[in-house]
PDB file of N, CA and C in Angstrom:
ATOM      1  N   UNK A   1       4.511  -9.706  27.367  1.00  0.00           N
ATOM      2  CA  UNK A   1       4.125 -11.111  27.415  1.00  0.00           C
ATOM      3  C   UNK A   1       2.707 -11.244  26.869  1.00  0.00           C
ATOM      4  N   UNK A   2       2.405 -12.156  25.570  1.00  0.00           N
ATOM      5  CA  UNK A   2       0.899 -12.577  25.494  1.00  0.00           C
ATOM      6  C   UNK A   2       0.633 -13.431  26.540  1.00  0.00           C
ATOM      7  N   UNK A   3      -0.427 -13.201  26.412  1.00  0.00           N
ATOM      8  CA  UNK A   3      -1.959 -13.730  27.558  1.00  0.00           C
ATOM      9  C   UNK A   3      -3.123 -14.821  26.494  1.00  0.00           C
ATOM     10  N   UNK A   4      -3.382 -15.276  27.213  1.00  0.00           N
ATOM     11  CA  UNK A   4      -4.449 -16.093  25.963  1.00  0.00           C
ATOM     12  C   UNK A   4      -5.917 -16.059  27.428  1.00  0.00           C
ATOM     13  N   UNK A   5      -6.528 -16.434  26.593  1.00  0.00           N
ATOM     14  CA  UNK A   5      -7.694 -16.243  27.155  1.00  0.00           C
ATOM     15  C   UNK A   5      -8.689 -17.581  27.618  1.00  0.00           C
ATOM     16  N   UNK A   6      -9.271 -17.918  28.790  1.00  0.00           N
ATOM     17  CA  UNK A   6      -9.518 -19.122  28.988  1.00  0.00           C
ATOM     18  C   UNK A   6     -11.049 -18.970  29.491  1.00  0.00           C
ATOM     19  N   UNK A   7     -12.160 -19.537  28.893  1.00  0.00           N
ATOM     20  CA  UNK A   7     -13.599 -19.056  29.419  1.00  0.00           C
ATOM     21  C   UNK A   7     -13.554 -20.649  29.839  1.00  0.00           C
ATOM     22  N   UNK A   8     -14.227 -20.181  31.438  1.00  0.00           N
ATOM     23  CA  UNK A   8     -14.614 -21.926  31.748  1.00  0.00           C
ATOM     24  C   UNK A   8     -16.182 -21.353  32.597  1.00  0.00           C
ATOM     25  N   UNK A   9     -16.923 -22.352  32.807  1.00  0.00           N
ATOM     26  CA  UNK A   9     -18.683 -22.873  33.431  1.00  0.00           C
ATOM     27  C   UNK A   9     -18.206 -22.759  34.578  1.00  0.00           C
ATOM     28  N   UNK A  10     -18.737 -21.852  35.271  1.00  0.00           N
ATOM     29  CA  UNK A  10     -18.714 -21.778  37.289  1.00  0.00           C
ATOM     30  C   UNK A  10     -20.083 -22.612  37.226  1.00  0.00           C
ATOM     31  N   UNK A  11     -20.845 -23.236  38.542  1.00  0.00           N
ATOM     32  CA  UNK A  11     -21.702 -23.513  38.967  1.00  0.00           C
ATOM     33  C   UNK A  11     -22.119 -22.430  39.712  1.00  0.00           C
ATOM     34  N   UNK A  12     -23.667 -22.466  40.138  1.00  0.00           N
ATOM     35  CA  UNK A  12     -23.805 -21.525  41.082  1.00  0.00           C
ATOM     36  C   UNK A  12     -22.592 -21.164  42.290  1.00  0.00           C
ATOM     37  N   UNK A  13     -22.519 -22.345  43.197  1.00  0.00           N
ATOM     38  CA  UNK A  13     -21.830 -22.060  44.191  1.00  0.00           C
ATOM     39  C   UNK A  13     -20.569 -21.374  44.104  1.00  0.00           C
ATOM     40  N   UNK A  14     -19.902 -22.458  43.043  1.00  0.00           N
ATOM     41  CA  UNK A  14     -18.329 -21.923  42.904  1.00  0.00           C
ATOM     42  C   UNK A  14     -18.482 -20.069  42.623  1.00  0.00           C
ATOM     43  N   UNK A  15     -19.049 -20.048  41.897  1.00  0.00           N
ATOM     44  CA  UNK A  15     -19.160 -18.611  41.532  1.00  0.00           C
ATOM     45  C   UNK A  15     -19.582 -17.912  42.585  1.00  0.00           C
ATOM     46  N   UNK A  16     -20.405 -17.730  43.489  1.00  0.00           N
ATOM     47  CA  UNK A  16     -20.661 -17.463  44.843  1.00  0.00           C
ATOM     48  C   UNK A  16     -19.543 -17.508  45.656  1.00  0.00           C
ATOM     49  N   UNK A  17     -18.485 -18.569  46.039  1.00  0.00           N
ATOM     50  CA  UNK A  17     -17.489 -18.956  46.312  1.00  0.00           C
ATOM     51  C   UNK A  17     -16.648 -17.477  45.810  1.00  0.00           C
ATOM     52  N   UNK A  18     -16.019 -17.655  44.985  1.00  0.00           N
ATOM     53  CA  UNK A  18     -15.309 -16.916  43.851  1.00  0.00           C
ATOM     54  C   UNK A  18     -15.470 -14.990  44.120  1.00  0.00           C
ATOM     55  N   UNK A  19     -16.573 -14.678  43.648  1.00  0.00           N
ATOM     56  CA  UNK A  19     -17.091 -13.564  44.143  1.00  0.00           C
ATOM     57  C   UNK A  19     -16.823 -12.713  45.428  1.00  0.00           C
ATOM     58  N   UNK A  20     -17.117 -14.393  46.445  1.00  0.00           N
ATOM     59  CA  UNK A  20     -16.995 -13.715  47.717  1.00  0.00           C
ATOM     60  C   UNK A  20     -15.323 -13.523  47.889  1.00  0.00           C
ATOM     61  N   UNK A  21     -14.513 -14.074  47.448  1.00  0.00           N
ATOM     62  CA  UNK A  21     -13.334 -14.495  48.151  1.00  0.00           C
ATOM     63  C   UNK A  21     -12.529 -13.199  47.405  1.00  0.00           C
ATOM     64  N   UNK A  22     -12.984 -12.756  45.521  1.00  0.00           N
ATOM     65  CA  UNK A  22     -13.188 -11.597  44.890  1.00  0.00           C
ATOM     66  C   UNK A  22     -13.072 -10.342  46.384  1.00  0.00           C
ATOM     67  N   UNK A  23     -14.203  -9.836  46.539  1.00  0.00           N
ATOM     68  CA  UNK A  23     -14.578  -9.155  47.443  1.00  0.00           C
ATOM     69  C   UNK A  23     -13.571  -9.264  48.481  1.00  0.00           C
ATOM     70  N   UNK A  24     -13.391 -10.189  49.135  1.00  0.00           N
ATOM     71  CA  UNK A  24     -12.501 -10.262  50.855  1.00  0.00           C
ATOM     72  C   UNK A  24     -10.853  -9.974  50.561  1.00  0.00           C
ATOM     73  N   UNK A  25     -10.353 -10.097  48.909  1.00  0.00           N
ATOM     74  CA  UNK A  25      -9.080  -9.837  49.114  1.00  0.00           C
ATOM     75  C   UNK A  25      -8.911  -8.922  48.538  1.00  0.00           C
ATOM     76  N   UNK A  26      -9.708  -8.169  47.689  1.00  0.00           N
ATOM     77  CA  UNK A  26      -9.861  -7.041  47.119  1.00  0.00           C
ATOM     78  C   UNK A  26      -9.182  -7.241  45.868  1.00  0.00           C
ATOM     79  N   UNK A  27      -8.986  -8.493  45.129  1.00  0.00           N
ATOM     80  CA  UNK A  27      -8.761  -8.647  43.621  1.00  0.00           C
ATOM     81  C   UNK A  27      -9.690  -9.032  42.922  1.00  0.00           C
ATOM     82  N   UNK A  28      -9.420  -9.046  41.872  1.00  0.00           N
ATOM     83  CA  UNK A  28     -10.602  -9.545  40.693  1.00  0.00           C
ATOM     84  C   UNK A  28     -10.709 -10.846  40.982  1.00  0.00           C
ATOM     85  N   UNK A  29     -11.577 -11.651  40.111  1.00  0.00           N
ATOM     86  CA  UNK A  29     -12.026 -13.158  40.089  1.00  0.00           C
ATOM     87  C   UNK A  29     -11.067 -13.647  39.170  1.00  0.00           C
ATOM     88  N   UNK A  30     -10.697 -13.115  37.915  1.00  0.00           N
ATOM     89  CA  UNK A  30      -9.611 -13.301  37.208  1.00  0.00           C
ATOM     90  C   UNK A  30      -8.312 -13.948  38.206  1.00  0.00           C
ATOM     91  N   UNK A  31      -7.871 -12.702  39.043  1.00  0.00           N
ATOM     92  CA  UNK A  31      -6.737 -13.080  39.662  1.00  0.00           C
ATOM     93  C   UNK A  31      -6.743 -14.024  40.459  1.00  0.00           C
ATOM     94  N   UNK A  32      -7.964 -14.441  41.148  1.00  0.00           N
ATOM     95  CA  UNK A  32      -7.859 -15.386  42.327  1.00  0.00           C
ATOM     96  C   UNK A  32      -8.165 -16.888  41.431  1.00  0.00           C
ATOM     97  N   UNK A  33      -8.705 -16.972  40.121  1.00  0.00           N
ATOM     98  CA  UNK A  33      -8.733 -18.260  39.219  1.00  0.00           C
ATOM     99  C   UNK A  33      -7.114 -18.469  39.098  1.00  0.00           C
ATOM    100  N   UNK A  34      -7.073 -17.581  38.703  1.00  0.00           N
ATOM    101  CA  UNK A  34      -5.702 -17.853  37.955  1.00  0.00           C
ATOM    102  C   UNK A  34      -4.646 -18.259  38.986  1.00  0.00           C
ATOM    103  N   UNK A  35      -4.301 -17.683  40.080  1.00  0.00           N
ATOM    104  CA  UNK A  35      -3.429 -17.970  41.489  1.00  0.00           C
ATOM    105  C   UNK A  35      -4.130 -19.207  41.580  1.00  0.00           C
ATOM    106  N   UNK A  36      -5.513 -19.637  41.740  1.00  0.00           N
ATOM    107  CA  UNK A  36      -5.541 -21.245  42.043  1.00  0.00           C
ATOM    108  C   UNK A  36      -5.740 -22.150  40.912  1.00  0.00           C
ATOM    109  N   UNK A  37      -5.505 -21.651  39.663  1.00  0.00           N
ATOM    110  CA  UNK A  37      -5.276 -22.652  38.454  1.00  0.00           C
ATOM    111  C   UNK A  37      -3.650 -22.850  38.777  1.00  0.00           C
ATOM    112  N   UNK A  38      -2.822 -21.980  38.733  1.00  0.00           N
ATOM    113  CA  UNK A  38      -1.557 -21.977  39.276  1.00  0.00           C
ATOM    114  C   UNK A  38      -0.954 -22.895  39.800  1.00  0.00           C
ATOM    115  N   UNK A  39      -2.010 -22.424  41.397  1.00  0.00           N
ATOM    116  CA  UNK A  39      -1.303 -23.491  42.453  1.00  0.00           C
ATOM    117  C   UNK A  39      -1.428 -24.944  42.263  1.00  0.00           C
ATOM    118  N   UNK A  40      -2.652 -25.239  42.038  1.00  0.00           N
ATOM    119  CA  UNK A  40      -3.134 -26.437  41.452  1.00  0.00           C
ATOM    120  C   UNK A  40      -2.124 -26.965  40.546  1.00  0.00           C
ATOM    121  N   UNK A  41      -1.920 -26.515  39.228  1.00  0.00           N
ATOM    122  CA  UNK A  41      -1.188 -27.248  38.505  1.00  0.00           C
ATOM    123  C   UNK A  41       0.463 -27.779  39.276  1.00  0.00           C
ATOM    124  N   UNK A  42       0.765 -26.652  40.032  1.00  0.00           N
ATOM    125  CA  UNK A  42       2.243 -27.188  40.530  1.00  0.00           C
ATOM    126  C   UNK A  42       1.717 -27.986  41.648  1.00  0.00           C
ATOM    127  N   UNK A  43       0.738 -28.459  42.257  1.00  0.00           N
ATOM    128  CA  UNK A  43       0.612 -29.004  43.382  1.00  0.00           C
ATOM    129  C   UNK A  43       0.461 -30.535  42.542  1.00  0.00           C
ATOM    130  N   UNK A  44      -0.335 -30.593  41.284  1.00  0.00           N
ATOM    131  CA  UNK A  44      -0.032 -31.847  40.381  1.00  0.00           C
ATOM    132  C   UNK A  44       1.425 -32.431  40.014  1.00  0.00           C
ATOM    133  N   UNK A  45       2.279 -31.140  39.795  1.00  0.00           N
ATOM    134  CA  UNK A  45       3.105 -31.559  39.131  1.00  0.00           C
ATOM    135  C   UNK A  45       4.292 -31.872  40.383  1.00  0.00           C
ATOM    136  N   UNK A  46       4.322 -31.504  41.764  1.00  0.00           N
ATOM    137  CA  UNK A  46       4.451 -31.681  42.795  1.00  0.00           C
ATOM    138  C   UNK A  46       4.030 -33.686  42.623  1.00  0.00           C
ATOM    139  N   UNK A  47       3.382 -33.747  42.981  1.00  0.00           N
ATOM    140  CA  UNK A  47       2.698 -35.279  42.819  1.00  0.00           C
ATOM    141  C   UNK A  47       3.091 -36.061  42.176  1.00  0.00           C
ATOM    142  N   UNK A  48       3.201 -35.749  40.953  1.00  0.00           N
ATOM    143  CA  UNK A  48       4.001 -36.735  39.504  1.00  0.00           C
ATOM    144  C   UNK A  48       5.487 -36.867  39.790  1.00  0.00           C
ATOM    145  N   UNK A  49       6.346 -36.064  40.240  1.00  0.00           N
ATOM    146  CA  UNK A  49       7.398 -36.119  40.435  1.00  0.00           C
ATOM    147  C   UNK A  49       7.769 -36.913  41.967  1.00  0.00           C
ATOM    148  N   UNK A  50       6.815 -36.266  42.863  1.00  0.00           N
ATOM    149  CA  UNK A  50       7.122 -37.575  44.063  1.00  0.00           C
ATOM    150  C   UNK A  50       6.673 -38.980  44.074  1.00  0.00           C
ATOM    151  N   UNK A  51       5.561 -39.573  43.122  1.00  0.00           N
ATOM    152  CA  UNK A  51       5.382 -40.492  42.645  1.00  0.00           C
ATOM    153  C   UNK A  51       7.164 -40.906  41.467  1.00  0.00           C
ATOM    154  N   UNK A  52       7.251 -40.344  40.808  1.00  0.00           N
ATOM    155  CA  UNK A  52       9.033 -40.711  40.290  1.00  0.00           C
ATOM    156  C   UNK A  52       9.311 -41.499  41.135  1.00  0.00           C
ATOM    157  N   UNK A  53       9.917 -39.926  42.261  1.00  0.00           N
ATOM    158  CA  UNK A  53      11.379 -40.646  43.208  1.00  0.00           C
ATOM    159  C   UNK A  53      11.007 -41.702  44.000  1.00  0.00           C
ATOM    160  N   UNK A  54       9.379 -42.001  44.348  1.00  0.00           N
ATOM    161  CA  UNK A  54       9.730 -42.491  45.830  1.00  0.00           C
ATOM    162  C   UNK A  54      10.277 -44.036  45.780  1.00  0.00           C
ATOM    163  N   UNK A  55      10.288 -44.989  44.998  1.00  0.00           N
ATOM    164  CA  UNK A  55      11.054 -45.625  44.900  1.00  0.00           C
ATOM    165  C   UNK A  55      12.111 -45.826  44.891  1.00  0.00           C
ATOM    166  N   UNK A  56      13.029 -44.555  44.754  1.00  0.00           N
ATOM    167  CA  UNK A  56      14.315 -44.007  44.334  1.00  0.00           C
ATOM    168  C   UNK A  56      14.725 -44.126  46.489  1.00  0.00           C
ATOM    169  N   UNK A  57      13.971 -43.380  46.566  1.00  0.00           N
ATOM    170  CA  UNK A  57      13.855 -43.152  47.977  1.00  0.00           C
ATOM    171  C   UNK A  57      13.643 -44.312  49.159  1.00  0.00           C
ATOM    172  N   UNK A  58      12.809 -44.746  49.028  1.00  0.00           N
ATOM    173  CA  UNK A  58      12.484 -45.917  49.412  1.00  0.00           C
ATOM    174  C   UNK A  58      13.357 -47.455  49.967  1.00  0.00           C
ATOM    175  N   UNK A  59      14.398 -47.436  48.249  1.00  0.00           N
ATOM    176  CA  UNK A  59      15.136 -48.121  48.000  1.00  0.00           C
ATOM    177  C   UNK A  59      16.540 -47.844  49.163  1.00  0.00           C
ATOM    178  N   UNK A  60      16.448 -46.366  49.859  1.00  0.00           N
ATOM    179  CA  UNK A  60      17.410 -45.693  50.154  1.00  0.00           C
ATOM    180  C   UNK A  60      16.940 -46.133  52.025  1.00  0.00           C
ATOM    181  N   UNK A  61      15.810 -46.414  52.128  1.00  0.00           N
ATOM    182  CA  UNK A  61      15.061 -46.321  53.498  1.00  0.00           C
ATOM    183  C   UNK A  61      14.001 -44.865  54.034  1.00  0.00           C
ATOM    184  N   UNK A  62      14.188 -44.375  53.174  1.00  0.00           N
ATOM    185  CA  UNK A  62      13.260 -43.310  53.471  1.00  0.00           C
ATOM    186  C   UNK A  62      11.915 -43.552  52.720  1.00  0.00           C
ATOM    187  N   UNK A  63      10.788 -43.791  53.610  1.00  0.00           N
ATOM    188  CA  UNK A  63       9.442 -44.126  53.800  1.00  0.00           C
ATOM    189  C   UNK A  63       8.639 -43.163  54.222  1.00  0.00           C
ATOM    190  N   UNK A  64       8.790 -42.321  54.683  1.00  0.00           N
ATOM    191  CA  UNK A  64       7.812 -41.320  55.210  1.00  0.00           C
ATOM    192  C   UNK A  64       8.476 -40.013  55.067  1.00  0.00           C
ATOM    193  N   UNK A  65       7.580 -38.905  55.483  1.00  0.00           N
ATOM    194  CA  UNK A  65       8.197 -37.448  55.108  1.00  0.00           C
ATOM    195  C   UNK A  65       9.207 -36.869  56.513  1.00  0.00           C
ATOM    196  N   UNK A  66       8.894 -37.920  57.631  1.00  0.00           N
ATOM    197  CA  UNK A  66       9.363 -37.760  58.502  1.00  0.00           C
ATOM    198  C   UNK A  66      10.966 -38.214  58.852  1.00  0.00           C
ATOM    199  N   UNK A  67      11.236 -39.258  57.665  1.00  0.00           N
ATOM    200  CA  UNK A  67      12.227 -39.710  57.542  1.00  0.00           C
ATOM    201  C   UNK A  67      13.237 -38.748  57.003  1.00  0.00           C
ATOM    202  N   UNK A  68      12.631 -38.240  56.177  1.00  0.00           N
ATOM    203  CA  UNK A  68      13.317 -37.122  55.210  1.00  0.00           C
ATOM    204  C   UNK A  68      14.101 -36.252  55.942  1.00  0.00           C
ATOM    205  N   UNK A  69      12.821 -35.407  56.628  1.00  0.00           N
ATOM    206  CA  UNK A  69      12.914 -34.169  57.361  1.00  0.00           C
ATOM    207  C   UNK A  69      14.403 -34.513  58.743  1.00  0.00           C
ATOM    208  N   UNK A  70      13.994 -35.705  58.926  1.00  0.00           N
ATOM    209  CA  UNK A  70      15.021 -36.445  60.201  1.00  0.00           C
ATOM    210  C   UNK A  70      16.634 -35.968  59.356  1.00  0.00           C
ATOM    211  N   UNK A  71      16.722 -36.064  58.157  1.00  0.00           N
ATOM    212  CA  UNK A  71      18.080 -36.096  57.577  1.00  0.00           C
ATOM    213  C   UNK A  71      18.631 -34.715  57.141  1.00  0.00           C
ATOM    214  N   UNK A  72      17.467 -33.750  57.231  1.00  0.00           N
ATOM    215  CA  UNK A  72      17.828 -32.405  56.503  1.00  0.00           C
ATOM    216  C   UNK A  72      17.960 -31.402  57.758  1.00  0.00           C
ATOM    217  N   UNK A  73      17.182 -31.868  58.783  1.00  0.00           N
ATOM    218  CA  UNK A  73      17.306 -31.031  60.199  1.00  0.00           C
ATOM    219  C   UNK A  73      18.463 -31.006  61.256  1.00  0.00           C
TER     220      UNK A  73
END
């Protein structure tokens, strides 16, 4: 699989941040960007898609997440 390469600007902190969290799980900074560029993007794309349905939903009576969960449990 190619890889492409992505240089981005830490601020002090983040990089401090980063480093430390580096250190506590015992992976690189690479890996822990990348796991939360990751998560991030599906947690967007998570968002865009429940923005879609919820009208879909809505239309159906389901208003809350609690409603949901009431029908799948």
């Amino acid at each position: 699989m190619k890889s492409a390469t992505l240089t981005i600007r830490l601020d002090k902190d983040l990089d401090v941040l980063l480093s430390k969290a580096s250190k506590r799980s015992g992976r690189n900074r690479s890996e822990i960007a990348r796991e939360a560029l990751r998560r991030q993007l599906r947690l967007q794309q998570f968002e865009e898609l429940r923005k879609r349905i919820m009208p879909f939903a809505e239309a159906r009576g389901f208003l809350t997440d609690e409603d949901i969960f009431s029908q799948i449990s």
